[in-house]
Protein backbone atom coordinates (compact mmCIF):
# COMPACT_ATOMS: atom_id res chain seq x y z
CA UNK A 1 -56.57 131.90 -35.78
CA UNK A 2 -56.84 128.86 -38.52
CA UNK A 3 -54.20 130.22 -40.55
CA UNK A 4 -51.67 130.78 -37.02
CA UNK A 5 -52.83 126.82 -36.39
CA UNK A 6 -51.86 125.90 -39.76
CA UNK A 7 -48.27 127.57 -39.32
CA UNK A 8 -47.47 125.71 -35.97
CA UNK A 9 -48.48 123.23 -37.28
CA UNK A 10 -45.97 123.44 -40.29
CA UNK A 11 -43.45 124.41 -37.73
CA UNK A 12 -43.73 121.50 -35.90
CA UNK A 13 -43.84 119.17 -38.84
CA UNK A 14 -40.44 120.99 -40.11
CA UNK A 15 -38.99 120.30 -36.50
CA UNK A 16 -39.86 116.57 -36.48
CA UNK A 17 -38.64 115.88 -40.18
CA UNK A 18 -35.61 117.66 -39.21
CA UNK A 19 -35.31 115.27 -36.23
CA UNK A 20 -36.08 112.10 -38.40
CA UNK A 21 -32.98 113.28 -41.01
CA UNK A 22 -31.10 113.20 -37.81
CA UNK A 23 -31.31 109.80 -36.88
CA UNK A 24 -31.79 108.41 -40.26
CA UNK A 25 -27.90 110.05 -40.83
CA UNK A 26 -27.00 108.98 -37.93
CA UNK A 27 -28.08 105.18 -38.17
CA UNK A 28 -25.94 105.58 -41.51
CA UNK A 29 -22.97 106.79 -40.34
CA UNK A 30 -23.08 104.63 -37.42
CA UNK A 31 -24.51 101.35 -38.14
CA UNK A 32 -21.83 99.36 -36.44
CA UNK A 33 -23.49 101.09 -32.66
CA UNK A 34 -26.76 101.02 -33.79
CA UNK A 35 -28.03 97.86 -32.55
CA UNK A 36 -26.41 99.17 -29.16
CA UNK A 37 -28.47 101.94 -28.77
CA UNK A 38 -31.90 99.66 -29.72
CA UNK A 39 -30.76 97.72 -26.81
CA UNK A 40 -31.03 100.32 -24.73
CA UNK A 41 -34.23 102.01 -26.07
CA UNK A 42 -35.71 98.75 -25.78
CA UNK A 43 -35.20 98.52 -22.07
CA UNK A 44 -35.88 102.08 -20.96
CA UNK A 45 -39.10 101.34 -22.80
CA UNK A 46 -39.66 98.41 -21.35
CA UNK A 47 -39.31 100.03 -18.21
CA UNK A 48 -41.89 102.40 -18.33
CA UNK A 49 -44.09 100.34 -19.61
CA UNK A 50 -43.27 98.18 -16.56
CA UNK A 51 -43.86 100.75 -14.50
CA UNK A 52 -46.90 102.55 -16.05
CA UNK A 53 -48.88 99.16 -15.96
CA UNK A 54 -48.32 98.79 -12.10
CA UNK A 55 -49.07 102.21 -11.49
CA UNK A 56 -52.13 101.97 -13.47
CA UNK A 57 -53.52 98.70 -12.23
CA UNK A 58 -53.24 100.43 -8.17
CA UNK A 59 -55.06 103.20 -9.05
CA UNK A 60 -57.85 101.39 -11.16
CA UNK A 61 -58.22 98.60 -8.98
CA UNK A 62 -58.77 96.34 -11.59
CA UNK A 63 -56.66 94.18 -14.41
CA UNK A 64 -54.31 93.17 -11.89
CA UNK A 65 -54.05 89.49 -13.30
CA UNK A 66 -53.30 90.86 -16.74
CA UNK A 67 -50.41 93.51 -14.71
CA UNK A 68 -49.12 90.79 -13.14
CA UNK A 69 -48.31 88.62 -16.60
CA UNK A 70 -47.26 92.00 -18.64
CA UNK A 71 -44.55 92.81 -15.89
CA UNK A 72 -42.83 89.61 -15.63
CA UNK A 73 -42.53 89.40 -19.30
CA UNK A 74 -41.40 92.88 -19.58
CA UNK A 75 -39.06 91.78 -16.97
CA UNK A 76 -37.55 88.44 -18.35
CA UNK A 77 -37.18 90.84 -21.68
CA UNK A 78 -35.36 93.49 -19.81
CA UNK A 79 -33.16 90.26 -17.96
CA UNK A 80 -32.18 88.87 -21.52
CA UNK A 81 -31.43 92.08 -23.17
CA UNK A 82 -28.63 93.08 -20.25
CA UNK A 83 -27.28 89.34 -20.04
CA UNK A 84 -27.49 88.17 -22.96
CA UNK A 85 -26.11 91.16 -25.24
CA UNK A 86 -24.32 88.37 -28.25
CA UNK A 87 -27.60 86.70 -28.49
CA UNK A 88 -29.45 89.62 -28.72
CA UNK A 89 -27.26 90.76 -31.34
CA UNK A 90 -28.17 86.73 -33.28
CA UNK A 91 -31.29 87.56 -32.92
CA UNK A 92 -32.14 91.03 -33.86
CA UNK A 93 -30.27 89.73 -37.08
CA UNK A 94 -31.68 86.41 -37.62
CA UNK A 95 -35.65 88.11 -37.00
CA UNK A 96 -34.76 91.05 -39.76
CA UNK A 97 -33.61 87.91 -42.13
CA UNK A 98 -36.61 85.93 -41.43
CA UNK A 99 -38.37 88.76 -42.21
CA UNK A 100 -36.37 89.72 -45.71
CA UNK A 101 -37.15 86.35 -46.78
CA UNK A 102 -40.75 86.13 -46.24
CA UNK A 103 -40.81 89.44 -48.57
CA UNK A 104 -38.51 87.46 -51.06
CA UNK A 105 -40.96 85.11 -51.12
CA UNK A 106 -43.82 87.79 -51.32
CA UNK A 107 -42.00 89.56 -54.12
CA UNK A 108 -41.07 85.88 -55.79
CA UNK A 109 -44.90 84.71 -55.71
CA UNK A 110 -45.76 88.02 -57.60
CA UNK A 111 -43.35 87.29 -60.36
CA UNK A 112 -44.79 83.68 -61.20
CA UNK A 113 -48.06 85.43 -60.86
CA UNK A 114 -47.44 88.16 -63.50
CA UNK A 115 -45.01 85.80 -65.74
CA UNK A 116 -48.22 83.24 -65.36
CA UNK A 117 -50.34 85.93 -66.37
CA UNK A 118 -48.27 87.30 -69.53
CA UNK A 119 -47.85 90.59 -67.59
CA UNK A 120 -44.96 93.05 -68.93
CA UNK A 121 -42.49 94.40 -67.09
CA UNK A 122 -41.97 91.80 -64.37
CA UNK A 123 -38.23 91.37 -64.78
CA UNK A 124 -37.64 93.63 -61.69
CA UNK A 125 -40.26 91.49 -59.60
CA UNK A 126 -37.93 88.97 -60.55
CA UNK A 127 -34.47 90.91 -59.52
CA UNK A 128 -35.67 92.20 -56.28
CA UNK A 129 -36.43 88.82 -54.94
CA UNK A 130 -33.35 87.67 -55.65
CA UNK A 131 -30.99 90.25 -54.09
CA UNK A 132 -33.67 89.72 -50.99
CA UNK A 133 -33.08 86.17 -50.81
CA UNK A 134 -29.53 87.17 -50.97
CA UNK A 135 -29.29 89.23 -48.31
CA UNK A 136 -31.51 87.23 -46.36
CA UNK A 137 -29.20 84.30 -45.88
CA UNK A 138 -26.60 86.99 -45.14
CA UNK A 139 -28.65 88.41 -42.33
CA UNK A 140 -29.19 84.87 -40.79
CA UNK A 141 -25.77 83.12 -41.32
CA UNK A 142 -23.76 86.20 -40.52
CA UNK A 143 -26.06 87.94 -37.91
CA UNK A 144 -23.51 89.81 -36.07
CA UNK A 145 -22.39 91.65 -39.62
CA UNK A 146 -25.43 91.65 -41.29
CA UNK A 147 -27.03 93.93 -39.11
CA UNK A 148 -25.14 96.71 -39.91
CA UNK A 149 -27.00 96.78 -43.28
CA UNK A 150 -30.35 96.68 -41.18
CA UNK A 151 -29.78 100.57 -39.84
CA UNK A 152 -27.89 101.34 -43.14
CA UNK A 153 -31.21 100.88 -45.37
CA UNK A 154 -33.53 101.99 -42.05
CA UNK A 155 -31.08 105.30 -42.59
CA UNK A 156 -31.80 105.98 -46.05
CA UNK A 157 -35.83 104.91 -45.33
CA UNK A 158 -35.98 107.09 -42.35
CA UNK A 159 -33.52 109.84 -44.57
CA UNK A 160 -36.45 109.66 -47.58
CA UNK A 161 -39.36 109.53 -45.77
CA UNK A 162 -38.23 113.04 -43.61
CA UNK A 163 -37.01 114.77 -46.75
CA UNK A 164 -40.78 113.88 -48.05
CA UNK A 165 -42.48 115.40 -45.03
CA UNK A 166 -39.84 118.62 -45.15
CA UNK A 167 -40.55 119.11 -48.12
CA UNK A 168 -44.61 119.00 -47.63
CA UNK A 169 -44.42 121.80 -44.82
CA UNK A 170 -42.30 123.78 -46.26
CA UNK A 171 -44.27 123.79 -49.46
CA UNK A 172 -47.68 123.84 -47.10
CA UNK A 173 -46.20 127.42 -45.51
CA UNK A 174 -45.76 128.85 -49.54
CA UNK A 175 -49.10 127.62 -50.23
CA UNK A 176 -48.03 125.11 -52.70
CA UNK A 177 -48.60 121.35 -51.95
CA UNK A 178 -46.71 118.10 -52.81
CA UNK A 179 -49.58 115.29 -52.22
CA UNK A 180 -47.05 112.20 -51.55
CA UNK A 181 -46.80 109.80 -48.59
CA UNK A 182 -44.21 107.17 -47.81
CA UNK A 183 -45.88 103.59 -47.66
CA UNK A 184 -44.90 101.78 -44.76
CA UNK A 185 -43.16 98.20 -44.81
CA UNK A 186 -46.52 95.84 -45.22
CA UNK A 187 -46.58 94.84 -41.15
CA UNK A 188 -45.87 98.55 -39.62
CA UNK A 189 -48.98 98.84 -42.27
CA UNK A 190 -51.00 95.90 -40.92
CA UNK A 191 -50.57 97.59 -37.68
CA UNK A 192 -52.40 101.00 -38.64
CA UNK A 193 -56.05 100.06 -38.67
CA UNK A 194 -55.71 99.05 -34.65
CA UNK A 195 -53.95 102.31 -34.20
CA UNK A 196 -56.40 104.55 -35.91
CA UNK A 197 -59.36 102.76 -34.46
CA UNK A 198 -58.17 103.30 -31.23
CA UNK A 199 -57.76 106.62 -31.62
CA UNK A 200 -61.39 107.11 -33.12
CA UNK A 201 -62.83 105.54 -30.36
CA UNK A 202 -61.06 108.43 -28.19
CA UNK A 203 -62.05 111.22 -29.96
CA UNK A 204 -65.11 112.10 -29.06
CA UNK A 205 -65.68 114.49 -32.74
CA UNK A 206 -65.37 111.24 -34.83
CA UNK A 207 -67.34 109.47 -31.83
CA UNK A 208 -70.47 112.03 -32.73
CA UNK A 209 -70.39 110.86 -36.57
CA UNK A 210 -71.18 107.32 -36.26
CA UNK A 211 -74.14 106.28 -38.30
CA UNK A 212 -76.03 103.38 -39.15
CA UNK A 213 -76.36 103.98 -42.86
CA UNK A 214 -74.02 106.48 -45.53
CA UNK A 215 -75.95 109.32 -45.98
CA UNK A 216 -73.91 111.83 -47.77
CA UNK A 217 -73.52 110.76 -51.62
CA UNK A 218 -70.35 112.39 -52.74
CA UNK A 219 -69.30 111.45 -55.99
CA UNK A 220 -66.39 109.46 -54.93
CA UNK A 221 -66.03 107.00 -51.47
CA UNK A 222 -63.34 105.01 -50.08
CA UNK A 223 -64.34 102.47 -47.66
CA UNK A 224 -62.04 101.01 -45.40
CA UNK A 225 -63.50 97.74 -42.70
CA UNK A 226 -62.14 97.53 -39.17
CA UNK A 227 -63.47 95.16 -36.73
CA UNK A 228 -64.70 95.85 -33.20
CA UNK A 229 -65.40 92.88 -31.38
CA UNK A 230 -61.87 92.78 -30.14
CA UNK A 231 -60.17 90.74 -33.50
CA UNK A 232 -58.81 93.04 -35.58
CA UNK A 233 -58.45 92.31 -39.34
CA UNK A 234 -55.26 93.67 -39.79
CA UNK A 235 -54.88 93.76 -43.73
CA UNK A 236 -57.96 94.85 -43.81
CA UNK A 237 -60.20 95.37 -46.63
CA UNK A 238 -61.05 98.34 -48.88
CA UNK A 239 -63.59 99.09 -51.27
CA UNK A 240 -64.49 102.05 -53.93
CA UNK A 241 -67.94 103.61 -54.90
CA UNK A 242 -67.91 106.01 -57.36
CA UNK A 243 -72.05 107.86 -57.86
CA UNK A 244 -73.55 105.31 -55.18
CA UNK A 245 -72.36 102.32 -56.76
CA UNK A 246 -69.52 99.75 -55.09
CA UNK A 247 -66.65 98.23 -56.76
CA UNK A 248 -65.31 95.79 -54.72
CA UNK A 249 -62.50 93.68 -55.38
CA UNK A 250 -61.26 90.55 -53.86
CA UNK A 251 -60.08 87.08 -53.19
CA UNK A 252 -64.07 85.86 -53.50
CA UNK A 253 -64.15 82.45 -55.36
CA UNK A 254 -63.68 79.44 -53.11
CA UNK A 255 -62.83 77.47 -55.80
CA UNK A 256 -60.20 79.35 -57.39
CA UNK A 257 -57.89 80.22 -54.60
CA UNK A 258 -54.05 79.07 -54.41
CA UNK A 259 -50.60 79.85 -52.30
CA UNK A 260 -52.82 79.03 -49.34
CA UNK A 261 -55.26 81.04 -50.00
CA UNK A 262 -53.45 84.02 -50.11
CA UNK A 263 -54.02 84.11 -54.11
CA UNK A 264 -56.55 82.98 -56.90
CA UNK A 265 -58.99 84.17 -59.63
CA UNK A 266 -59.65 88.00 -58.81
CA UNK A 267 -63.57 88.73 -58.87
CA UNK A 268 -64.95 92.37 -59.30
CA UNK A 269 -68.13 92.71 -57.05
CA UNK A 270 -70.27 95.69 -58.88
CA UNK A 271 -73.44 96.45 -56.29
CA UNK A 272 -75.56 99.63 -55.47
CA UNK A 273 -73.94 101.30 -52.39
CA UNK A 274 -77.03 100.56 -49.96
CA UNK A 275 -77.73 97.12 -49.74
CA UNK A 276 -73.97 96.37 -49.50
CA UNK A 277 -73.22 98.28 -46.86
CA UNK A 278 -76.40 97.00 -44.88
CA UNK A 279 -74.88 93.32 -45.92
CA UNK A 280 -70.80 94.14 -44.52
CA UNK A 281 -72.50 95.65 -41.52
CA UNK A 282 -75.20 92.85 -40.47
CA UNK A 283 -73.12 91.17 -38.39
CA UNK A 284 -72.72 93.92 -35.77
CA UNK A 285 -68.69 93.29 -35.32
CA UNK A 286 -68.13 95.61 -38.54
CA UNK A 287 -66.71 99.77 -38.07
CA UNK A 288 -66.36 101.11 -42.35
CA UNK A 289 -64.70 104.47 -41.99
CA UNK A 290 -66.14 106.08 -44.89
CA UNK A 291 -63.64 108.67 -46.66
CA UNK A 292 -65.35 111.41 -48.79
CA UNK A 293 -63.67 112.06 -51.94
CA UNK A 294 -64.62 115.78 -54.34
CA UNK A 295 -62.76 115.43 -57.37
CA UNK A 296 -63.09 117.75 -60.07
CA UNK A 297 -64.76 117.65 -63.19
CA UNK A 298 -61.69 116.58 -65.26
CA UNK A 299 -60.48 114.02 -62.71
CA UNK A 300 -64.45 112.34 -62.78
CA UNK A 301 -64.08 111.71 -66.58
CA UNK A 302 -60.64 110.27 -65.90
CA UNK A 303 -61.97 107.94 -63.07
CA UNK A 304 -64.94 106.95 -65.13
CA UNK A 305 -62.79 106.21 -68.15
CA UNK A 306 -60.36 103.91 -65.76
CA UNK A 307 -63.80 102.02 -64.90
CA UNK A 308 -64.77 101.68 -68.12
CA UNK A 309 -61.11 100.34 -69.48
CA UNK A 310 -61.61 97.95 -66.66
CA UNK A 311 -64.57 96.66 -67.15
CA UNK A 312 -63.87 95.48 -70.82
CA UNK A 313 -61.57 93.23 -69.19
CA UNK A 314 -64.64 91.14 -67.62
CA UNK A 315 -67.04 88.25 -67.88
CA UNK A 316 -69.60 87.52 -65.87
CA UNK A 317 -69.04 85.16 -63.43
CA UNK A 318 -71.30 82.78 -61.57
CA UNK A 319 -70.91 82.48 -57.49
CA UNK A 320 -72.79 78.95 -55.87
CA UNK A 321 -76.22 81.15 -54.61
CA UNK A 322 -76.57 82.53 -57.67
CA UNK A 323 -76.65 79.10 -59.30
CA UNK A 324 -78.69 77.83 -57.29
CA UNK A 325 -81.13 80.55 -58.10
CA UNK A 326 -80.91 79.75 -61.75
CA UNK A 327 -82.04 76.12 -60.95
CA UNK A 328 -84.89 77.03 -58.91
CA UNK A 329 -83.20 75.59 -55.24
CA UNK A 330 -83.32 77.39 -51.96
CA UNK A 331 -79.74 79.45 -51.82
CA UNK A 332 -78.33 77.98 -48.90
CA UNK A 333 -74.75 78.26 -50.54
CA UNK A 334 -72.26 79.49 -47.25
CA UNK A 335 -69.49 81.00 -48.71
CA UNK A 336 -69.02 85.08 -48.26
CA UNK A 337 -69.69 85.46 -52.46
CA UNK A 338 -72.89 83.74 -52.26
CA UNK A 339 -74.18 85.65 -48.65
CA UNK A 340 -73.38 88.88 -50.65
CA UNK A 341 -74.95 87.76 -53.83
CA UNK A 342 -78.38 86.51 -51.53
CA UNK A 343 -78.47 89.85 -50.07
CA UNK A 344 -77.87 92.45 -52.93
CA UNK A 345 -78.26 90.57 -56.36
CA UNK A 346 -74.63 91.88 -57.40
CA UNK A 347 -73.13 91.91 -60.47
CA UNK A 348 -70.14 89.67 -60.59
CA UNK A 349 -67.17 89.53 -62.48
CA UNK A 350 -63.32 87.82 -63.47
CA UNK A 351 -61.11 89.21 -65.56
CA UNK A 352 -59.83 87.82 -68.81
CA UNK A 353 -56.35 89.66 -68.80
CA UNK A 354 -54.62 92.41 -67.41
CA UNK A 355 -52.67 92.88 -63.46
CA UNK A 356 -55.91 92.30 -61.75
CA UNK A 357 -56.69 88.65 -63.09
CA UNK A 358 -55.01 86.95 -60.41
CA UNK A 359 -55.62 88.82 -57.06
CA UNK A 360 -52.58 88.59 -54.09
CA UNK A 361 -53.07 89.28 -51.09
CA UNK A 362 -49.85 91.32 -50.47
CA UNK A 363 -49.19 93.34 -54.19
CA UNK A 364 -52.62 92.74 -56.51
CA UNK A 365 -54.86 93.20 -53.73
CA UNK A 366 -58.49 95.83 -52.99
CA UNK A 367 -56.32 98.50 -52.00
CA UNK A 368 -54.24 97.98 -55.58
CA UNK A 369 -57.71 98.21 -57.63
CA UNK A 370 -59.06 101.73 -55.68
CA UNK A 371 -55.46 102.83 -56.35
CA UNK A 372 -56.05 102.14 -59.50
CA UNK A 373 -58.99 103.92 -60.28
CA UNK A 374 -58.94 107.20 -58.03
CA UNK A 375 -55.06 107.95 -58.39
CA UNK A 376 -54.59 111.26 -59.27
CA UNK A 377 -52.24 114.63 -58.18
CA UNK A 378 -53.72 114.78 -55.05
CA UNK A 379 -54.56 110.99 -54.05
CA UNK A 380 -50.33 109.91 -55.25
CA UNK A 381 -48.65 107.09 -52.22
CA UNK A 382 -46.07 106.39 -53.17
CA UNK A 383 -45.37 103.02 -52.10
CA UNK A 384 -41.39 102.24 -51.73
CA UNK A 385 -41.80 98.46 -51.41
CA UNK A 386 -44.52 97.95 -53.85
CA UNK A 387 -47.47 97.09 -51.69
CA UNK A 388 -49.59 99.16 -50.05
CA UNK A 389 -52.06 97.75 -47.33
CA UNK A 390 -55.71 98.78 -46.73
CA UNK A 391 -53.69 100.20 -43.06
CA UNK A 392 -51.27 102.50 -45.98
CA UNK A 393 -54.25 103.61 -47.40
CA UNK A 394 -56.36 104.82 -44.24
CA UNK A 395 -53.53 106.64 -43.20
CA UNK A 396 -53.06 108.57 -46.17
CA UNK A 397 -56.50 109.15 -46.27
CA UNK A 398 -56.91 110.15 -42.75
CA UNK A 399 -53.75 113.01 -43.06
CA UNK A 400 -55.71 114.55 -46.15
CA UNK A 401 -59.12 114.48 -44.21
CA UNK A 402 -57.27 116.32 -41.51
CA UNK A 403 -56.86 119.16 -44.13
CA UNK A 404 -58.93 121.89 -45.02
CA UNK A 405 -58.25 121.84 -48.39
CA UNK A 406 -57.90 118.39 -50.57
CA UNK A 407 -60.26 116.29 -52.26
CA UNK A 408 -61.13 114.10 -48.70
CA UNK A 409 -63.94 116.61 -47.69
CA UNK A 410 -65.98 114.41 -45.25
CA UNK A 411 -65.84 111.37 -43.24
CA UNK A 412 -68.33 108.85 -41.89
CA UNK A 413 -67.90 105.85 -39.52
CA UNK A 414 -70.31 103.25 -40.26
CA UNK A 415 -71.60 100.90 -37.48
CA UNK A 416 -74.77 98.59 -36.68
CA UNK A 417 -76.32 99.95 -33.96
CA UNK A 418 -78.16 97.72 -31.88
């Protein structure tokens, strides 16, 4: 019965990659309609969604104030998409350019980063940005041609991406396996910890394996920190333990942090796995979906080997508690480094050299460093646009838990229970 699951389920996969080639030839071929047929996606979506939050505030009785304010903006949406079709077409174009510069600018930030750094192999950081900014300006001075090249490239994305999950089914249905997955651009990736949360808290399976404390010790685990007191952190945050003890990597001295905030000295947080979970999940507002990673005996000497080529990289490094302790004051030092440091008398480091000196938010970030360390044939994104979010990464994740044979053979969610 398993194996007849597994097939449908192959089937259908084959079905909807087919489907996806479809429209990512067709936004290709016809770029020049395909802001027309957004348009009207948009509104029959709109619609519905109209309609389905009327209906459901009637028959609930309840959340008719928030009805009433959905509705008439879904309404003065629908109005300006039929009336106002030229600036539609402005704006669609000048949005997309908006966006294309901001990851100029990402991918520009990066390159000053490495080149400050004495990295190799920037030159392409440095390229990229540049044909970005490029077509950029084209996208926002010449709107009305420039998005034509919007569904050309979301063509060959959407063309790439279904070829990738074709070619896992098909393989899946020979008993063969490719382990790849297409990261997504770094908001649609922002967007996937709400998502999967959501649908966590509806399944009433995962809902059953909620614990207070990690109790199985695999040899590997990826942690991954949601939110649940209604704020999601939508990059996220992801951390590594490999035999019950934590490498965590981050943005975590005050004092060294630049590009407003988003980048700085990179410190390497080295704990035993219990107290730092008890710390992350003290406040009560914190869900850690806990992936379970088996990998074999070869791939364990590889991973320890990648830890050990990264730690001879380090110095120690001093957070504000921890000096404070040295002098013999009370540590009352406020800053998240020095509440971790109170709580589990981590080992703290900075790195002398190497890509994970500087940390940046968007490219040399947590999820980078776990990538780092675990990547092997099975655990492979591949990340078209060069960063991959802590939302990438629990997807991926989450698609090999869902099978019954890779390396992610368990998951726990994490949660104070009060």
């Amino acid at each position: 019965m398993e194996k007849i699951k597994r097939v449908l389920a192959d089937v259908m996969a084959i079905i909807a990659s087919l489907a996806l080639l479809i429209v990512g030839i067709l936004l290709m071929v016809y770029a020049d309609r395909g802001l027309s047929l957004l348009r009207l996606l948009l509104i029959i979506f709109l619609s519905i969604m109209m309609v389905a939050n009327i209906f459901s505030a009637i028959f609930k009785r309840k959340g008719i104030k928030e009805m009433v304010i959905y509705t008439i903006a879904h309404m003065l949406i629908i109005i300006f998409l039929i009336r106002y079709k030229e600036a539609y077409v402005s704006f669609v174009g000048i949005v997309t350019g908006l966006y294309t510069l901001l990851t100029a600018t990402i991918y520009f930030i990066d390159f000053c980063i490495a080149r400050e750094d004495h990295l190799s192999g920037i030159l392409s950081k440095l390229i990229l940005s540049i044909i970005l900014y490029i077509a950029s300006l084209f996208l926002i001075l010449i709107p009305d041609i420039g998005t034509d090249l919007i569904f050309i490239v979301s063509g060959i994305y959407l063309i790439i991406a279904a070829l990738i999950h074709l070619a896992e089914a098909i393989l899946d249905i020979l008993g063969r396996r490719i382990n790849v997955a297409l990261s997504l651009p770094v908001v649609l990736g922002a967007l996937i910890p709400p998502r999967v949360y959501m649908s966590i808290k509806s399944d009433h399976d995962l809902q059953k394996r909620i614990v207070t404390e990690s109790h199985d010790d695999a040899p590997l685990e990826v942690f991954i920190y949601l939110r649940d007191d209604g704020i999601f952190e939508s990059l996220g945050h992801t951390d590594i333990a490999y035999k019950g003890v934590i490498y965590s990597y981050g943005l975590h001295d005050p004092k060294a942090r630049k590009v407003f905030g988003s980048a700085g000295d990179g410190v390497l947080i080295k704990s035993k796995k219990g107290p730092f979970i008890e710390n992350c999940l003290k406040s009560g507002h914190t869900i850690i979906i806990d992936f379970k990673l088996y990998p074999s005996e070869e791939e364990m000497k590889l991973i320890e080997k990648r830890i050990a080529d990264l730690m001879k990289d380090t110095y120690p490094f001093i957070c504000e508690s921890h000096a404070q302790e040295l002098l013999g004051e009370p540590m009352d030092a406020g800053d998240y480094i020095s509440d971790v440091y109170r709580d589990t008398h981590c080992e703290l480091y900075k790195f002398k050299k190497g890509r994970f000196k500087t940390y940046f938010v968007f490219t040399t970030n947590c999820v980078g460093l776990a990538d780092y360390i675990i990547r092997n044939k099975e655990v492979d994104l591949l990340n078209m646009n060069g960063i991959i979010t802590p939302g990438n990464y629990l997807n991926f994740l989450y698609r090999l838990y869902q099978r019954p044979d890779s390396i992610v053979k368990g998951l726990e969610i994490l949660k104070k229970t009060i």
